[in-house]
N, C-alpha and C. Protein backbone atom coordinates (compact mmCIF):
# COMPACT_ATOMS: atom_id res chain seq x y z
N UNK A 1 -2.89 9.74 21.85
CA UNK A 1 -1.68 9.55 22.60
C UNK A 1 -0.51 10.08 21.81
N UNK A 2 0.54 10.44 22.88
CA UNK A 2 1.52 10.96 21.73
C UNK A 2 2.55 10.38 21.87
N UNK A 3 3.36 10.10 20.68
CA UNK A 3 4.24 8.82 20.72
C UNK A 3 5.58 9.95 20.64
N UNK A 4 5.74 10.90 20.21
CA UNK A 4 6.88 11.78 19.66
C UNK A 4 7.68 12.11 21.27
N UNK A 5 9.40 11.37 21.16
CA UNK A 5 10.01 11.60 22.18
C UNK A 5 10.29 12.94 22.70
N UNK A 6 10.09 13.08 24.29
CA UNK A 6 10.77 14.56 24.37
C UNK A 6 12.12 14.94 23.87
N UNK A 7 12.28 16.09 23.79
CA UNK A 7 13.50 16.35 23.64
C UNK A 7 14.80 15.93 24.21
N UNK A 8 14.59 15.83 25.32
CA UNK A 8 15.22 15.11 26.49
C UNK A 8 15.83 14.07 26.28
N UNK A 9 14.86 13.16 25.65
CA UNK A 9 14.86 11.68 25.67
C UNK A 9 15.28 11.37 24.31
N UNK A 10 15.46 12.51 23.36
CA UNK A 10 15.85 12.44 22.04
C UNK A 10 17.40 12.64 22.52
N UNK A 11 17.82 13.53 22.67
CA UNK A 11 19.55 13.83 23.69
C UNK A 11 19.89 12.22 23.74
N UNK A 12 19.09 11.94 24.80
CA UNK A 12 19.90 10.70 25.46
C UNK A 12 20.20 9.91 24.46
N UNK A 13 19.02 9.33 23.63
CA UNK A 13 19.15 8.49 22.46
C UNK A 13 20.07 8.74 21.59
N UNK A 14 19.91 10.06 21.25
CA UNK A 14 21.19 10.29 20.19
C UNK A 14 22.56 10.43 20.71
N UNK A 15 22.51 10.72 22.09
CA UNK A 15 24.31 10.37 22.37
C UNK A 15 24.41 9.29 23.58
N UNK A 16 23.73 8.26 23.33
CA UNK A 16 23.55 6.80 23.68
C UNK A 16 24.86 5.65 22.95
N UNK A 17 25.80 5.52 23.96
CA UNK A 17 26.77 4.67 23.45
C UNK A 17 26.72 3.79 22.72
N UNK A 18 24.83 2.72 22.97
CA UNK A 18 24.11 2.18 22.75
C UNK A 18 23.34 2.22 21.12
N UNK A 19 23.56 3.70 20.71
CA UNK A 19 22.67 3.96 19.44
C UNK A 19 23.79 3.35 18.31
N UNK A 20 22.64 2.63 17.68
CA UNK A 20 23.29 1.74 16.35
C UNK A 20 22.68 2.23 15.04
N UNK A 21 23.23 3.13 14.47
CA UNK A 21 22.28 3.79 13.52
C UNK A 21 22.68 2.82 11.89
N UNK A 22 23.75 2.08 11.74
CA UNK A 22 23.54 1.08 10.77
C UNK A 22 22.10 -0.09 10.84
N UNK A 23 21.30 -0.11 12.33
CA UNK A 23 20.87 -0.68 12.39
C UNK A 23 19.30 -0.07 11.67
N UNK A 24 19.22 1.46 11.99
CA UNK A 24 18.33 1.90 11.09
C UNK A 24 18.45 2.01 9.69
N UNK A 25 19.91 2.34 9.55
CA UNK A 25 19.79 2.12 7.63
C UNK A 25 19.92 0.99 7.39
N UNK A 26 19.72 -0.48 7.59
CA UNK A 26 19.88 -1.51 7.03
C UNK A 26 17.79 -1.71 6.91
N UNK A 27 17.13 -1.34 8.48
CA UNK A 27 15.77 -1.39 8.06
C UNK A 27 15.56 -0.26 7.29
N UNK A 28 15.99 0.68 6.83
CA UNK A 28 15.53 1.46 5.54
C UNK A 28 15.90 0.99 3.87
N UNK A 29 16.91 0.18 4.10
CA UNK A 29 17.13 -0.51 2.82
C UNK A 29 16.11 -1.74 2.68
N UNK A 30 15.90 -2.57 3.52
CA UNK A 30 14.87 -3.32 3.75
C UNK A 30 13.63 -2.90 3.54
N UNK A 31 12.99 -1.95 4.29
CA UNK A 31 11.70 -1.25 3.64
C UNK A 31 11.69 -0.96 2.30
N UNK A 32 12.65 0.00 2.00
CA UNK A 32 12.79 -0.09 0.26
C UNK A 32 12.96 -1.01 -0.74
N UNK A 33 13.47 -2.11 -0.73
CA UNK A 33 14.13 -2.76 -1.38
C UNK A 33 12.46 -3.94 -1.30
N UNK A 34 11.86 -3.75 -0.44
CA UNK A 34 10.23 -4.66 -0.37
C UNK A 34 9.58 -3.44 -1.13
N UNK A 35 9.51 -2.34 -1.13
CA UNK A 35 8.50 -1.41 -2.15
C UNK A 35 9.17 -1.90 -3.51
N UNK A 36 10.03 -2.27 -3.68
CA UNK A 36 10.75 -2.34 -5.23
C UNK A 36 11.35 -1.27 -5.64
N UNK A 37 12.07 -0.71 -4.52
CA UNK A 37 12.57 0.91 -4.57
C UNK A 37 12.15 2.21 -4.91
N UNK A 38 10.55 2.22 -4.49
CA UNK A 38 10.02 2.80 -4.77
C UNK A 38 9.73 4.14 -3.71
N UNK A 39 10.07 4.85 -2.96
CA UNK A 39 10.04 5.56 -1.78
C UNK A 39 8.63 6.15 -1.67
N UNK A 40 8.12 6.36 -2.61
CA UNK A 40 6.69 6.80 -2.11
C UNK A 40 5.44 5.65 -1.39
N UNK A 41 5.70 4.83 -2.16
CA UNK A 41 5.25 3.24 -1.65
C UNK A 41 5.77 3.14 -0.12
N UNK A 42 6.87 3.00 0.13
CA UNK A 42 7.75 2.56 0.77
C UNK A 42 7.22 3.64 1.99
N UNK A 43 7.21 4.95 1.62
CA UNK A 43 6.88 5.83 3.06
C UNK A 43 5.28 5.61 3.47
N UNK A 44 4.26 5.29 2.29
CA UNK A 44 3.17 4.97 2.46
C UNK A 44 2.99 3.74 3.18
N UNK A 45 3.68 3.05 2.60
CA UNK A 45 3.47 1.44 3.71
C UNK A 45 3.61 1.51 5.45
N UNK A 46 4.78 2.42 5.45
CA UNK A 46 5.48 2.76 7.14
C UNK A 46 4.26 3.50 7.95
N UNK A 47 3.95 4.57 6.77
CA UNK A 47 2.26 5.08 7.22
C UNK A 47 1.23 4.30 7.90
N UNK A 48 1.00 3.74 7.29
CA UNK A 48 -0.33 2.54 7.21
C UNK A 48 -0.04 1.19 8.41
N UNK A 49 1.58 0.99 8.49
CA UNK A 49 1.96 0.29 9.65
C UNK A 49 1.77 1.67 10.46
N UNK A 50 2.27 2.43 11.05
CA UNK A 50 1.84 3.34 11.84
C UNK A 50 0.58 3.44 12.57
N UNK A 51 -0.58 3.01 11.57
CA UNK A 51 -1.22 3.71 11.83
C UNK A 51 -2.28 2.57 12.75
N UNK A 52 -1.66 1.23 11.91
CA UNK A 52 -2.74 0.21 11.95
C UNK A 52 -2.03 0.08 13.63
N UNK A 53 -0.14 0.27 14.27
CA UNK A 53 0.16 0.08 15.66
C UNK A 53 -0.31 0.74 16.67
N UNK A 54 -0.79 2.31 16.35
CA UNK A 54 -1.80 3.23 17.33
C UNK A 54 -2.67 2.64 17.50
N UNK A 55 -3.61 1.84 16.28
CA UNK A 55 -4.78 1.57 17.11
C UNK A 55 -4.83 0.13 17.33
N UNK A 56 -3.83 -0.22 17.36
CA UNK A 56 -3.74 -1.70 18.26
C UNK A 56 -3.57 -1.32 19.65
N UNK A 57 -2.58 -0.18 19.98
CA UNK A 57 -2.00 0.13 21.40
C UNK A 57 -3.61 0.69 21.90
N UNK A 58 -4.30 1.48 21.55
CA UNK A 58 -5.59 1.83 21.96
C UNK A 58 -6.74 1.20 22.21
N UNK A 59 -6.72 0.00 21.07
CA UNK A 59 -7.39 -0.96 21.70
C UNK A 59 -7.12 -1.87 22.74
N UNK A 60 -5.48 -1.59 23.11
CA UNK A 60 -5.09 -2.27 23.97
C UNK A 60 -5.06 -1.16 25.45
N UNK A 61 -5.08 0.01 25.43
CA UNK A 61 -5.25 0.88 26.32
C UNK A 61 -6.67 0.88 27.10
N UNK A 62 -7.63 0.53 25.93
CA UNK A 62 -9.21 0.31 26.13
C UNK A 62 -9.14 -0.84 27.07
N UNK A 63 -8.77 -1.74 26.51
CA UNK A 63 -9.01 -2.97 27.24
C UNK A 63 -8.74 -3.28 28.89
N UNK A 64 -7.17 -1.93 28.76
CA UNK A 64 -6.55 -2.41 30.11
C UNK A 64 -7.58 -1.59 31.33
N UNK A 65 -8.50 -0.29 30.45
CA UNK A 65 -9.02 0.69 31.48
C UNK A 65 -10.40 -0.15 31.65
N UNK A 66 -10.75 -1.12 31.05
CA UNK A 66 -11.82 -1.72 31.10
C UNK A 66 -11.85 -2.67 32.24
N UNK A 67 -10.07 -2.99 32.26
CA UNK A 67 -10.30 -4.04 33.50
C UNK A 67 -10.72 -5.56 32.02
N UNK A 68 -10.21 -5.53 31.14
CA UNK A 68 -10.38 -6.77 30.61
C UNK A 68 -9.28 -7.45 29.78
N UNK A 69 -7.80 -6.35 30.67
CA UNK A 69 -6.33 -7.05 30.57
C UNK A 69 -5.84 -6.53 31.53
N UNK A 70 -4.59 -7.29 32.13
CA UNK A 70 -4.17 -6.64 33.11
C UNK A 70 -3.23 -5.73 32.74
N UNK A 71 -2.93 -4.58 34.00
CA UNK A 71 -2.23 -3.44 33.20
C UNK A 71 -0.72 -4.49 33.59
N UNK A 72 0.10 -2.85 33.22
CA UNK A 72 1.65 -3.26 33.29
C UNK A 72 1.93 -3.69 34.82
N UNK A 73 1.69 -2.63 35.86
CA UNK A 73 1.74 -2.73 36.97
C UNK A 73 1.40 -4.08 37.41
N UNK A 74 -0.25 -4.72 36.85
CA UNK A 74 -0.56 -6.12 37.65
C UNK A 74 0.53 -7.15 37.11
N UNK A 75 0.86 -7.08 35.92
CA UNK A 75 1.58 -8.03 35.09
C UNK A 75 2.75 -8.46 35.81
N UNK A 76 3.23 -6.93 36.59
CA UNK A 76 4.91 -6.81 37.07
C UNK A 76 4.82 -7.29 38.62
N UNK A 77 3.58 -7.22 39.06
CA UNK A 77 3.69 -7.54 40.37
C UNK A 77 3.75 -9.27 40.47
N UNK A 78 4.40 -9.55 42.00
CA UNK A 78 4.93 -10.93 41.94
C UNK A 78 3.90 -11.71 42.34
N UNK A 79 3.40 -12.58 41.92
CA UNK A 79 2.62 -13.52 42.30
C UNK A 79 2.82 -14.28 44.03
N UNK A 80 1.64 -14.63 44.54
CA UNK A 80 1.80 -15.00 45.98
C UNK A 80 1.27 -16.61 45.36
């Protein structure tokens, strides 16, 4: 799956009235400041979270094509 925004959707975000980019450098001081300021640590860890959230979403993609979660659609629809 590919997670990388279109271009499009990169535009919007970046000239989004909405975009709080202190809010990303405060979690980059945070990530660092847990490596012990170490940036290679620190980009390795973000890695490894990365990597371990793809295959949560896939096991969760599995599940929904399996029919053994409901998708978004059933979730959103209104109950009778």
């Amino acid at each position: 799956m590919n997670l990388v925004r279109s271009p499009a959707e990169s535009v919007v975000l970046a000239t989004s009235s909405t975009f709080d980019n202190s809010r990303y450098e405060q979690a980059c001081d945070q990530a660092i400041a847990m490596c012990d300021g170490n940036l290679r640590s620190t980009i390795k860890a973000l890695i490894m979270a990365n990597e371990y959230l793809e295959v949560e979403l896939q096991e969760l993609q599995a599940a929904i094509a399996a029919g053994c979660a409901p998708s978004l659609e059933q979730a959103a629809a209104p109950h009778d």
